[in-house]
Protein backbone atom coordinates (compact mmCIF):
# COMPACT_ATOMS: atom_id res chain seq x y z
CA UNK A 1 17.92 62.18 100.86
CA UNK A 2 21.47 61.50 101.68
CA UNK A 3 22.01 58.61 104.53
CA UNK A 4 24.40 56.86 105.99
CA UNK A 5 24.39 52.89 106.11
CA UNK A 6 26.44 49.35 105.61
CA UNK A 7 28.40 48.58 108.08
CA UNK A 8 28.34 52.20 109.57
CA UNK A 9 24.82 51.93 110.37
CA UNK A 10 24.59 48.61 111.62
CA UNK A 11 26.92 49.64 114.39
CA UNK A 12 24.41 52.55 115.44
CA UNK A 13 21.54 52.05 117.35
CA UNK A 14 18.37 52.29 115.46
CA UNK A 15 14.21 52.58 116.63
CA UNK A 16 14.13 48.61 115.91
CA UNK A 17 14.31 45.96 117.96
CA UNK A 18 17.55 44.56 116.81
CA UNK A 19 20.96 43.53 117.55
CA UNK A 20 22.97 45.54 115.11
CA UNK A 21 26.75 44.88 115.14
CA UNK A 22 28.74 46.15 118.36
CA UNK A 23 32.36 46.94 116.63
CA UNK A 24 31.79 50.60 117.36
CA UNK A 25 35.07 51.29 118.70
CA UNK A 26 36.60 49.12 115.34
CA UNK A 27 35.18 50.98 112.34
CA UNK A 28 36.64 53.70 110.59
CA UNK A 29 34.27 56.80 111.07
CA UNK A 30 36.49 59.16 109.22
CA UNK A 31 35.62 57.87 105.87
CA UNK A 32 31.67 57.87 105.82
CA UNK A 33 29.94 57.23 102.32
CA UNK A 34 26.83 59.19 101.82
CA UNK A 35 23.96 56.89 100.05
CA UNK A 36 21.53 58.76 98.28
CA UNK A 37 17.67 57.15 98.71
CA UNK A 38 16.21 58.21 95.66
CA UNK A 39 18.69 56.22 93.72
CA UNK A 40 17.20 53.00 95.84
CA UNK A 41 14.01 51.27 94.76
CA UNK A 42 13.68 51.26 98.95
CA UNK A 43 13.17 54.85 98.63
CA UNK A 44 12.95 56.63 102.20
CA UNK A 45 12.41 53.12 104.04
CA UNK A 46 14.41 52.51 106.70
CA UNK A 47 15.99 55.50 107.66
CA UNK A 48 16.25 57.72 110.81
CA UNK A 49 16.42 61.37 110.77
CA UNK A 50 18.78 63.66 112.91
CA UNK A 51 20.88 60.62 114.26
CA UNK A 52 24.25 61.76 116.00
CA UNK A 53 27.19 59.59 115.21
CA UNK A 54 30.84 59.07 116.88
CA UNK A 55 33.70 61.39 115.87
CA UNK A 56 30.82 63.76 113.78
CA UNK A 57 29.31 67.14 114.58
CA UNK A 58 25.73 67.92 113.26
CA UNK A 59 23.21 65.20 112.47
CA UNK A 60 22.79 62.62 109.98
CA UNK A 61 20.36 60.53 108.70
CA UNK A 62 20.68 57.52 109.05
CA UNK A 63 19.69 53.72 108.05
CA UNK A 64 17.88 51.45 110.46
CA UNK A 65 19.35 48.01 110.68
CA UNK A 66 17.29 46.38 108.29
CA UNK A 67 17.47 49.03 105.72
CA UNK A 68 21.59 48.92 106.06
CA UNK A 69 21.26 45.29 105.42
CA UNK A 70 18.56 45.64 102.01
CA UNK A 71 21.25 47.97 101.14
CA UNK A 72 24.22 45.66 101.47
CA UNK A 73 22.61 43.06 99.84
CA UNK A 74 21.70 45.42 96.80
CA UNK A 75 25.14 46.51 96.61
CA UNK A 76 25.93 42.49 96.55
CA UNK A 77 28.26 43.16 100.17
CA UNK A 78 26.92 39.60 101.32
CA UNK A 79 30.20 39.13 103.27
CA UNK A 80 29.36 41.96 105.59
CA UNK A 81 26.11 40.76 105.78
CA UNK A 82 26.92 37.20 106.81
CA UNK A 83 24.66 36.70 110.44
CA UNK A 84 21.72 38.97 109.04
CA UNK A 85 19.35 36.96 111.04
CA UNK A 86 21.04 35.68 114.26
CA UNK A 87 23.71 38.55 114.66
CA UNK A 88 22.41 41.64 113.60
CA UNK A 89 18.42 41.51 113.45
CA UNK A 90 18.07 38.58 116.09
CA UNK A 91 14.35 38.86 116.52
CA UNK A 92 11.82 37.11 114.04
CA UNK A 93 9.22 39.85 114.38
CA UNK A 94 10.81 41.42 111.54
CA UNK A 95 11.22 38.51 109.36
CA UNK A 96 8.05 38.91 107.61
CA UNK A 97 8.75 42.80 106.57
CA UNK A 98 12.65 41.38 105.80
CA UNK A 99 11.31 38.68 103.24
CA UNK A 100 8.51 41.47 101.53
CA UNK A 101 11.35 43.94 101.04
CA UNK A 102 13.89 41.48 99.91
CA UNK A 103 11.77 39.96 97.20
CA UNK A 104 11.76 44.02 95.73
CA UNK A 105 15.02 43.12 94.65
CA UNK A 106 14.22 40.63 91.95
CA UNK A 107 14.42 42.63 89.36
CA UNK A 108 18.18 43.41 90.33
CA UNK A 109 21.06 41.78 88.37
CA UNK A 110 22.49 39.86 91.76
CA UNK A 111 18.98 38.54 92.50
CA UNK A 112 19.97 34.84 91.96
CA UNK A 113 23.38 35.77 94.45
CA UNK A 114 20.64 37.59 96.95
CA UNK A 115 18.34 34.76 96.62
CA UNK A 116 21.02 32.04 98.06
CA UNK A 117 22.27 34.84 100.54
CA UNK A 118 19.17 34.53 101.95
CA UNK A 119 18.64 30.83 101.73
CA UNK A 120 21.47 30.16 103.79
CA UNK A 121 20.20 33.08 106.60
CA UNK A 122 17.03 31.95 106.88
CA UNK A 123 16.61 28.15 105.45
CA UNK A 124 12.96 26.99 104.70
CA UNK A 125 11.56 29.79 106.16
CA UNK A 126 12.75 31.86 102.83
CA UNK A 127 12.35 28.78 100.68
CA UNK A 128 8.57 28.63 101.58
CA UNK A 129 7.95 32.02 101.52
CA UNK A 130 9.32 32.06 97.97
CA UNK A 131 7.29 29.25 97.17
CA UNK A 132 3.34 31.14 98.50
């Protein structure tokens, strides 16, 4: 299925209880990249059907917040994702889905690069979650 997410995403509302990003106004909605989910070890997580977006007829699906971060850590965007936890997800009720989805990714070539990302976001809680 063919979804929008990134940075796009995160400044959409989603069904979560999260912050997202609030640059709405600021991002570039002309130049939307299609992901496709199958090619995702995430599958169909994550993502919202028959979303509307700014500046776009039709609908779209579209990622939730956490699934637009998983997928901008996969694609190794860690710079965009910078503030996972306090700026865009800002509630710890996720955290424990966050870290079982994350740790999916260890099989992926930028594990060791996710791995720190996500040290730094979330100190010891990651650290002793990695360590049960």
């Amino acid at each position: 299925m063919l979804y929008i997410s990134g940075i796009h995403a995160l400044n959409l509302p989603c069904n979560l209880l999260t912050c997202g990003d609030w640059h709405t106004l600021g991002i570039n909605w002309e130049n939307i990249v299609l992901l496709e989910s199958n090619d995702s070890i995430f599958l169909d997580y994550g993502i919202e059907k028959n979303r509307t977006i700014p500046f776009h007829r039709g609908k779209y699906n579209v990622a939730n917040h956490i699934r637009a971060l998983l997928d901008l850590l996969a694609e190794g965007k860690y710079s965009i994702a910078q503030g996972m936890k306090e700026d865009y997800i800002c509630n710890d009720i996720y955290t424990e889905e966050i870290f079982q989805k994350v740790s999916l990714m260890q099989e992926l070539d930028n594990w060791p690069n996710i791995d720190r990302f996500m040290e730094r976001e979330y100190g010891i809680e990651w650290t002793e979650f990695n360590l049960s």
